[in-house]
N, C-alpha and C. Protein backbone atom coordinates (compact mmCIF):
# COMPACT_ATOMS: atom_id res chain seq x y z
N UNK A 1 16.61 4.89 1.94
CA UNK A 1 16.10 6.24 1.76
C UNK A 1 17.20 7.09 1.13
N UNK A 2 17.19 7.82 0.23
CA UNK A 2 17.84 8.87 -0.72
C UNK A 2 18.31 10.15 0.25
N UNK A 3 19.11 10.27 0.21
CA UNK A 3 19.61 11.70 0.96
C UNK A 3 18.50 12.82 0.62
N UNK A 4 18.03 13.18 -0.75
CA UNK A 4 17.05 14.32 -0.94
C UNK A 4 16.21 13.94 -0.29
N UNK A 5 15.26 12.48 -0.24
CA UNK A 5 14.22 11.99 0.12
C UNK A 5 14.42 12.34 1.75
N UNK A 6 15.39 11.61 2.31
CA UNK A 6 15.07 11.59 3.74
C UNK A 6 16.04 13.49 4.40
N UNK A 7 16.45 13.83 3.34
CA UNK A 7 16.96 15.57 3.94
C UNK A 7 15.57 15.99 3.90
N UNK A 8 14.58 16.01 3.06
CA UNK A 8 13.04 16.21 2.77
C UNK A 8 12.35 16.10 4.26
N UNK A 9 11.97 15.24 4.23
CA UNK A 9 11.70 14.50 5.43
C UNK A 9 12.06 14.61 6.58
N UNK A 10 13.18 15.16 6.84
CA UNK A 10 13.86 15.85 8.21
C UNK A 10 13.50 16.86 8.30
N UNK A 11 13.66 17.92 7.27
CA UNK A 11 12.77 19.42 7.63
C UNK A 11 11.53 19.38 7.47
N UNK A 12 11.20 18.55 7.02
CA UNK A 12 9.05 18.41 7.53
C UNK A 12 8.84 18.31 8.76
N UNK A 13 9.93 17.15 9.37
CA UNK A 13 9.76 16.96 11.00
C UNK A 13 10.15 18.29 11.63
N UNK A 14 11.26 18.55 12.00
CA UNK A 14 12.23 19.25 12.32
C UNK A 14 11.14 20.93 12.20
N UNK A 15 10.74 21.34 11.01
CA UNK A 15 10.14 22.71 10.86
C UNK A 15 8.87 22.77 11.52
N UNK A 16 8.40 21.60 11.92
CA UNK A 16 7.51 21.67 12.98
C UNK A 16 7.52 21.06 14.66
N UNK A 17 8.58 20.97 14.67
CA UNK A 17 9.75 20.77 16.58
C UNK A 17 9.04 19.16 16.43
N UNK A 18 9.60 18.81 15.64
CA UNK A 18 9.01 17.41 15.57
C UNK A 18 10.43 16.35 15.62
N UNK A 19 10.39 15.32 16.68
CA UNK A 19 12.03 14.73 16.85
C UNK A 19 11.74 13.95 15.69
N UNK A 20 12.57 13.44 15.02
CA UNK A 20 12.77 12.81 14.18
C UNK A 20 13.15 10.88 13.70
N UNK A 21 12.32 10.63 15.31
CA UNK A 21 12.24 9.13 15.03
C UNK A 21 12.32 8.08 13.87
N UNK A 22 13.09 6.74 13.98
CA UNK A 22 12.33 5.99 13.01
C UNK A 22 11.57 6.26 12.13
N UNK A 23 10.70 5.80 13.02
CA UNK A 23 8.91 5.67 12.55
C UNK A 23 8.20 6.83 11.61
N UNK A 24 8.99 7.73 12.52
CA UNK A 24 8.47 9.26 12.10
C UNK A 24 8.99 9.49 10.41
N UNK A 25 10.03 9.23 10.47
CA UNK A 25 11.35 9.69 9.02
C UNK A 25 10.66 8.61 8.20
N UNK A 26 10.23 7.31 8.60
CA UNK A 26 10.17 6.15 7.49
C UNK A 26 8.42 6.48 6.87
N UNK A 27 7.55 6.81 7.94
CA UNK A 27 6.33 7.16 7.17
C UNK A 27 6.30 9.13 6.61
N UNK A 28 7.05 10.06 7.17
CA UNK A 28 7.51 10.72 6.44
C UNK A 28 7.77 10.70 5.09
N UNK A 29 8.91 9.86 5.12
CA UNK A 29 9.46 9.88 3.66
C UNK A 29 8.31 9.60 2.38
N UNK A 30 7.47 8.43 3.27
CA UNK A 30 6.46 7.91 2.02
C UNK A 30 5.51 8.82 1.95
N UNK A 31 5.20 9.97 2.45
CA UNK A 31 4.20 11.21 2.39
C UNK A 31 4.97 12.35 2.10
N UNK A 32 6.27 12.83 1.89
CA UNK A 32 6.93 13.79 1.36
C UNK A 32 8.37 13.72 0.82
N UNK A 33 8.56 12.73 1.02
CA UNK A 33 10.01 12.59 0.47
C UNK A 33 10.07 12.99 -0.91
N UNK A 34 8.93 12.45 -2.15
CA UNK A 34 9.14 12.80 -3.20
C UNK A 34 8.62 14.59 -4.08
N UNK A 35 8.64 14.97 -2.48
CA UNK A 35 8.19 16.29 -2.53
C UNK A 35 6.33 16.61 -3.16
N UNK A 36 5.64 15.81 -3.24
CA UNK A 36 4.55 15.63 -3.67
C UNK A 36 3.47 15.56 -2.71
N UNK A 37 2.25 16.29 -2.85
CA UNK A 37 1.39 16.13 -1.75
C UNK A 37 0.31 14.63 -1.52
N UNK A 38 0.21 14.38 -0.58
CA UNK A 38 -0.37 13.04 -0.65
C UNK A 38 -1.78 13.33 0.33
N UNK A 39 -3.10 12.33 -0.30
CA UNK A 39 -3.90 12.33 0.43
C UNK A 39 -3.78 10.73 1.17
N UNK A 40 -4.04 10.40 2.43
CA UNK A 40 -3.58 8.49 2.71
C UNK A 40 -4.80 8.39 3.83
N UNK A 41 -4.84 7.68 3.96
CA UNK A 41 -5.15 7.10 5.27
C UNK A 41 -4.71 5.90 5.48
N UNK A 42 -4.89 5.74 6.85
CA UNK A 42 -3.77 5.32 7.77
C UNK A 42 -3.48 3.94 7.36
N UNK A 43 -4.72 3.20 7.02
CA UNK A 43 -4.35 1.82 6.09
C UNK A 43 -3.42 1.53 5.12
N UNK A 44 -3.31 3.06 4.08
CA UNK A 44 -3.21 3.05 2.63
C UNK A 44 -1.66 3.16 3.29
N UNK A 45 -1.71 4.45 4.37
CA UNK A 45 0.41 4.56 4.43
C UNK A 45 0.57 3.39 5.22
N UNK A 46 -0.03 2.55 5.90
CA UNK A 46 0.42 1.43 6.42
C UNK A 46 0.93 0.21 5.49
N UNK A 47 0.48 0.15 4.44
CA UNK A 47 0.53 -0.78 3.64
C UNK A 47 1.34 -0.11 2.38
N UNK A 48 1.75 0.99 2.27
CA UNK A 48 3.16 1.91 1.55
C UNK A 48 3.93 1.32 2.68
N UNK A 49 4.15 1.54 3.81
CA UNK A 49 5.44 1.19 4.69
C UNK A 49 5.35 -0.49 4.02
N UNK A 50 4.74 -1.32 4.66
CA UNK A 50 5.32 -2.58 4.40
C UNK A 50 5.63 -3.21 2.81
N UNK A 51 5.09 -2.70 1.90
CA UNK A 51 5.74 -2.55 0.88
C UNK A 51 6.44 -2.01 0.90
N UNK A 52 6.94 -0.94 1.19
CA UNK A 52 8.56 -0.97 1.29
C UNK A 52 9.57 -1.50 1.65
N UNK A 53 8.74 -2.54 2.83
CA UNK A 53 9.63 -3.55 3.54
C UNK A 53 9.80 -2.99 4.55
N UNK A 54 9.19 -1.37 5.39
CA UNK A 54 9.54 -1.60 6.79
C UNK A 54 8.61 -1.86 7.61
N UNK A 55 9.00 -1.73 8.75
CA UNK A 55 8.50 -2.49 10.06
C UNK A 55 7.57 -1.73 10.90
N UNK A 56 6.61 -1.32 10.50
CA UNK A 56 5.28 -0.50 11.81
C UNK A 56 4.16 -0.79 11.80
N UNK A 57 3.50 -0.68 12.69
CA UNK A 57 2.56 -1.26 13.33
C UNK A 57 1.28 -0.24 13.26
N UNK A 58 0.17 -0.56 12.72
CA UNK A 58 -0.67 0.38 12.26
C UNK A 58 -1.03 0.86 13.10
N UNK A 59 -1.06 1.04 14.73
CA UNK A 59 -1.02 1.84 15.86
C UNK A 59 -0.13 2.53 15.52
N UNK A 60 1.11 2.73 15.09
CA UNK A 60 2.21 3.57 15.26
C UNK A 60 1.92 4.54 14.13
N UNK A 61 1.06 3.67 12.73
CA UNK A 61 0.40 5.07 12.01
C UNK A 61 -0.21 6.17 11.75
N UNK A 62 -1.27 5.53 13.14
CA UNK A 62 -2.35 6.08 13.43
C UNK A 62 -1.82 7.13 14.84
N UNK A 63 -0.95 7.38 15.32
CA UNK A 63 -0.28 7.99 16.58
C UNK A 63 0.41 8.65 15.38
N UNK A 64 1.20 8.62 14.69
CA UNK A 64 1.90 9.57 13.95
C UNK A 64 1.24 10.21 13.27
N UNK A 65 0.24 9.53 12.60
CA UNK A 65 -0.76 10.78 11.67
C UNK A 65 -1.31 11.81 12.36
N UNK A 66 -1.76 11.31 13.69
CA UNK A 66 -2.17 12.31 14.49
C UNK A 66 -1.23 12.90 15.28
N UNK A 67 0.09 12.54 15.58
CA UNK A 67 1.35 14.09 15.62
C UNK A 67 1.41 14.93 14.53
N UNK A 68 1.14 14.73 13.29
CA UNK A 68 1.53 14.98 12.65
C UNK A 68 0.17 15.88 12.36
N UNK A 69 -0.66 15.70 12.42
CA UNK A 69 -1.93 16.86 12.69
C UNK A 69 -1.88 17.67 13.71
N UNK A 70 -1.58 17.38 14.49
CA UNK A 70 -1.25 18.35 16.15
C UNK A 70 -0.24 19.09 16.02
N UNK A 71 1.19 18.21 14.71
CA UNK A 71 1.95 19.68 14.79
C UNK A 71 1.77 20.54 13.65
N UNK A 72 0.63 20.56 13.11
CA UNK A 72 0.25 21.26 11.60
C UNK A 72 0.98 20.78 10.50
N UNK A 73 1.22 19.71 10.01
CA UNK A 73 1.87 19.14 9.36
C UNK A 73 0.90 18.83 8.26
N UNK A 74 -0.08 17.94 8.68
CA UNK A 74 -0.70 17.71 8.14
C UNK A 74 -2.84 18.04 8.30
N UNK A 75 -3.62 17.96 7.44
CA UNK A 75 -4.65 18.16 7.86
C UNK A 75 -5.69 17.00 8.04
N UNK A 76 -6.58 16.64 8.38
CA UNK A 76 -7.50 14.99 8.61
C UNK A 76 -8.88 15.44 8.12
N UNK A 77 -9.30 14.60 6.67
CA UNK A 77 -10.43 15.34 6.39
C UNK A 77 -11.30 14.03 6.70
N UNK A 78 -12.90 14.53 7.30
CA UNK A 78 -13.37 13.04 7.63
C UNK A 78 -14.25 13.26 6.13
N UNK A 79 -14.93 11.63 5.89
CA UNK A 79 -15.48 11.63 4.73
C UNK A 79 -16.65 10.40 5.24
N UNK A 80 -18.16 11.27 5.25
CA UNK A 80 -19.19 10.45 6.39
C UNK A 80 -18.85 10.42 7.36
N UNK A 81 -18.40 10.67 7.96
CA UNK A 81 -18.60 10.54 9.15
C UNK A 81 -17.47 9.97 9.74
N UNK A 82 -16.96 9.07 9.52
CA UNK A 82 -16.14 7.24 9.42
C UNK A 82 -14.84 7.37 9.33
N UNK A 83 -14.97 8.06 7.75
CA UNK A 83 -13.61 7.52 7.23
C UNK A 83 -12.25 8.62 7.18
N UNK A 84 -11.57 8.39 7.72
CA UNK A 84 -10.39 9.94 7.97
C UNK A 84 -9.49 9.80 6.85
N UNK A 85 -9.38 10.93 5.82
CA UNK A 85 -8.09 11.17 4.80
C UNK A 85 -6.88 11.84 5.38
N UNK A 86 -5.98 11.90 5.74
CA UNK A 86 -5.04 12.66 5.55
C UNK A 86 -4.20 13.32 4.33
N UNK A 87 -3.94 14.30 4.74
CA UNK A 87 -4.02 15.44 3.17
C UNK A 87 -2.73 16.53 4.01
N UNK A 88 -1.40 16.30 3.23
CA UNK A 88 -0.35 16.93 3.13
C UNK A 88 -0.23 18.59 2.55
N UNK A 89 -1.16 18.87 1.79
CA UNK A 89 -1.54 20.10 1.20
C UNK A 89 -2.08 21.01 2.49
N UNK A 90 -1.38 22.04 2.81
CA UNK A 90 -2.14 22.75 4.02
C UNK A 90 -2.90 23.84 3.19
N UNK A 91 -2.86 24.30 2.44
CA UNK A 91 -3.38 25.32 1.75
C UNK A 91 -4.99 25.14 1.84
N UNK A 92 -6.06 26.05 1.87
CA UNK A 92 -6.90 26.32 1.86
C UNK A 92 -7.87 25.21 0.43
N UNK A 93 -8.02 24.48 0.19
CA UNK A 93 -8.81 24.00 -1.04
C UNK A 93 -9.96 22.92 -0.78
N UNK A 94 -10.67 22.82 -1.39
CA UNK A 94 -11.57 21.32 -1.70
C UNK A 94 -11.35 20.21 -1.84
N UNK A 95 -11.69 19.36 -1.75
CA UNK A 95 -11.38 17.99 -2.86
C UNK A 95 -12.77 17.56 -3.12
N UNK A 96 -12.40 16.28 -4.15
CA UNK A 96 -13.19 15.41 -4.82
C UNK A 96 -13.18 14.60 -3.67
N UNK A 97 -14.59 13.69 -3.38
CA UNK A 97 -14.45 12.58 -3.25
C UNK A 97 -15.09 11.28 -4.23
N UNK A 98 -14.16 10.60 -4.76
CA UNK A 98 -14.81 9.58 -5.82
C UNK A 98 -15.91 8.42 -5.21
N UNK A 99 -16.83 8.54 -4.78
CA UNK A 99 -17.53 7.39 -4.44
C UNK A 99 -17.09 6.10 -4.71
N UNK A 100 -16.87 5.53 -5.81
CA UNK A 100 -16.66 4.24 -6.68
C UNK A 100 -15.30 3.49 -6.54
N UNK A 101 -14.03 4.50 -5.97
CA UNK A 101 -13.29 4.25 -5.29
C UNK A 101 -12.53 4.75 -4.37
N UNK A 102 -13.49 5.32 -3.27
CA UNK A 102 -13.01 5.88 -2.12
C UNK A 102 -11.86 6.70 -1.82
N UNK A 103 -11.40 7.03 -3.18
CA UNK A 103 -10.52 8.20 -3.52
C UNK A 103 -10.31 9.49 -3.12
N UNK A 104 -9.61 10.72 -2.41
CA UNK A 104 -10.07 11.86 -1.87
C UNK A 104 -8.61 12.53 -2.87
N UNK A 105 -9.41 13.37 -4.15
CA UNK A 105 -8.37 14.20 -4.82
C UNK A 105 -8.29 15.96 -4.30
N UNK A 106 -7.55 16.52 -4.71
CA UNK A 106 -7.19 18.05 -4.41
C UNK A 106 -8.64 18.40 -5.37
N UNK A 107 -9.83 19.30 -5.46
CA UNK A 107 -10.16 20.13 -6.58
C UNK A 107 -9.64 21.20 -6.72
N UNK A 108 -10.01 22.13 -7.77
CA UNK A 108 -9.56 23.49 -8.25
C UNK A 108 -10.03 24.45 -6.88
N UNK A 109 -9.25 25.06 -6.63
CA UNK A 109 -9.84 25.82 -5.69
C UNK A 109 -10.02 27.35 -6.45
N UNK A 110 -9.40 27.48 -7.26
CA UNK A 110 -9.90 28.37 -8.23
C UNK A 110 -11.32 28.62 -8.49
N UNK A 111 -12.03 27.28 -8.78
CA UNK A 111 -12.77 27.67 -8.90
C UNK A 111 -14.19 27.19 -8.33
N UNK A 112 -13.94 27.34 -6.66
CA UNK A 112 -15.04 27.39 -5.42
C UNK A 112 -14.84 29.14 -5.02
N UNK A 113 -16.50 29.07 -5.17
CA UNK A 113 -16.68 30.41 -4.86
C UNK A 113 -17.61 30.28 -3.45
N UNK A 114 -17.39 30.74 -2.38
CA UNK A 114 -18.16 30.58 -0.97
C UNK A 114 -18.78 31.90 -0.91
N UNK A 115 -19.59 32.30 -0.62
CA UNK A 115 -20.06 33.86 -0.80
C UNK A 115 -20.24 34.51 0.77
N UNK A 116 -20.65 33.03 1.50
CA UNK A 116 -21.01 33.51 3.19
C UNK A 116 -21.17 31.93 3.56
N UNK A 117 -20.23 32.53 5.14
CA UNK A 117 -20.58 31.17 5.78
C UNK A 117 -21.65 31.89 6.88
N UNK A 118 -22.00 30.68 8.19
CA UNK A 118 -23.12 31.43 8.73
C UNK A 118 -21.99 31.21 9.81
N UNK A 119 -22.82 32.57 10.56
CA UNK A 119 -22.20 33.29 11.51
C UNK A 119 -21.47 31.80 12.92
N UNK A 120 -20.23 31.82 13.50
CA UNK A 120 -20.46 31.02 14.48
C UNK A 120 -21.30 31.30 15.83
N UNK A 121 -21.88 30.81 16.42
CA UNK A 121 -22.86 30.22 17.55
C UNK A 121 -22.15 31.26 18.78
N UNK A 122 -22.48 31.58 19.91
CA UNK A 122 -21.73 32.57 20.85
C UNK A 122 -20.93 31.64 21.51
N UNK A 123 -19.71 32.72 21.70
CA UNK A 123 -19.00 31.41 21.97
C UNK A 123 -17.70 30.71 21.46
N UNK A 124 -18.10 30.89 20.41
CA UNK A 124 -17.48 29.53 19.39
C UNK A 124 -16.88 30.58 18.10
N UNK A 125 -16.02 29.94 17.75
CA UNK A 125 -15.19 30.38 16.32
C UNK A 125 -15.27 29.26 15.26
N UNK A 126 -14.78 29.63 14.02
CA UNK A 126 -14.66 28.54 12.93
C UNK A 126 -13.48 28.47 12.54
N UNK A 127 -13.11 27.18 13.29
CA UNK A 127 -11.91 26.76 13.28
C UNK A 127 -11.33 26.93 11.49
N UNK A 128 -12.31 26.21 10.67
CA UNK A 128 -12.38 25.59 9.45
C UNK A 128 -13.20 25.11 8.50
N UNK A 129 -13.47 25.35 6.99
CA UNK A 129 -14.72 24.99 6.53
C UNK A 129 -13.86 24.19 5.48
N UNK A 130 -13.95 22.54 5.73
CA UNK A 130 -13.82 21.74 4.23
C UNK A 130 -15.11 21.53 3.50
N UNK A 131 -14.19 21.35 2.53
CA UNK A 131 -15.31 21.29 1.14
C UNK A 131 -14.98 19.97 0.55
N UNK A 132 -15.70 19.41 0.47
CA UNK A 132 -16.20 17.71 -0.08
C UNK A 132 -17.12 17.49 -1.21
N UNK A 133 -16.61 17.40 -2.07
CA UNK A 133 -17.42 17.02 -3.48
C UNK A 133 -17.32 15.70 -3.56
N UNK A 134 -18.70 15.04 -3.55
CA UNK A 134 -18.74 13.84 -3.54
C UNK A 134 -19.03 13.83 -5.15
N UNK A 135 -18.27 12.43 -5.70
CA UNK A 135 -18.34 12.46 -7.65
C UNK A 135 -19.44 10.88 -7.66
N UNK A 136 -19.43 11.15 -8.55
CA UNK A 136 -20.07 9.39 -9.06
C UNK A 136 -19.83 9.56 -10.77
N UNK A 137 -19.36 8.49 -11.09
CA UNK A 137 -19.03 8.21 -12.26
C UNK A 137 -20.51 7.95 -13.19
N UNK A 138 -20.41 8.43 -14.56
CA UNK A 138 -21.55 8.19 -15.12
C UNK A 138 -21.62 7.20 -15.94
């Protein structure tokens, strides 16, 4: 790991009281080290770690992705129901989802216009509204 890469990677943990394990710094790095936002799921960074050659256990991905949602780090978008993305971008936006290859990109958030959501239920607040554009290639 590169000093920028893993100094990166320490204040991702660290700015959210996050200790800075192994596990934590090595799938870190492959979701921010190169300062770039990443969408993964837990398969896709499981299989970035061992191509890299290190050592975790896709339980240990799936427990970190979800620290890593609990400490706002990151966000978990489901797609059907099923399938969970993780998405490094905290900012407010959409994505694509590509049908044809199960792809989940950033869209323009520029240009989603929401005009009204409906009111929440008594009771209850809205935590959050994602937006999912499902694509199909023509």
């Amino acid at each position: 790991m590169t000093d920028i890469v893993g100094q990166r990677s320490t204040d991702w943990l660290s700015g959210a009281g996050l200790r800075p394990t192994r596990q934590r710094l090595t799938l870190a790095s492959l979701l921010v080290g190169d300062g770039q936002d990443r969408h993964v799921t837990a398969e896709s960074l499981f299989d970035a770690a061992l191509a890299a050659g290190e050592k975790v256990s896709l339980a240990t991905v799936y427990n970190t992705l979800r620290a890593f949602c609990d400490a706002g780090l990151m966000r978990e978008i489901t797609v059907d129901g099923a399938k969970s993305y993780f998405d490094t971008n905290m900012t407010d936006h959409p994505h694509f989802y590509w049908e044809d290859t199960a792809l989940l990109t950033d869209a323009p958030a520029d240009q989603l216009e929401i005009a009204r959501v409906p009111h929440a239920p008594m009771g209850a607040e809205i935590a959050s509204v994602d937006v999912v554009i499902r694509l199909r290639r023509k």
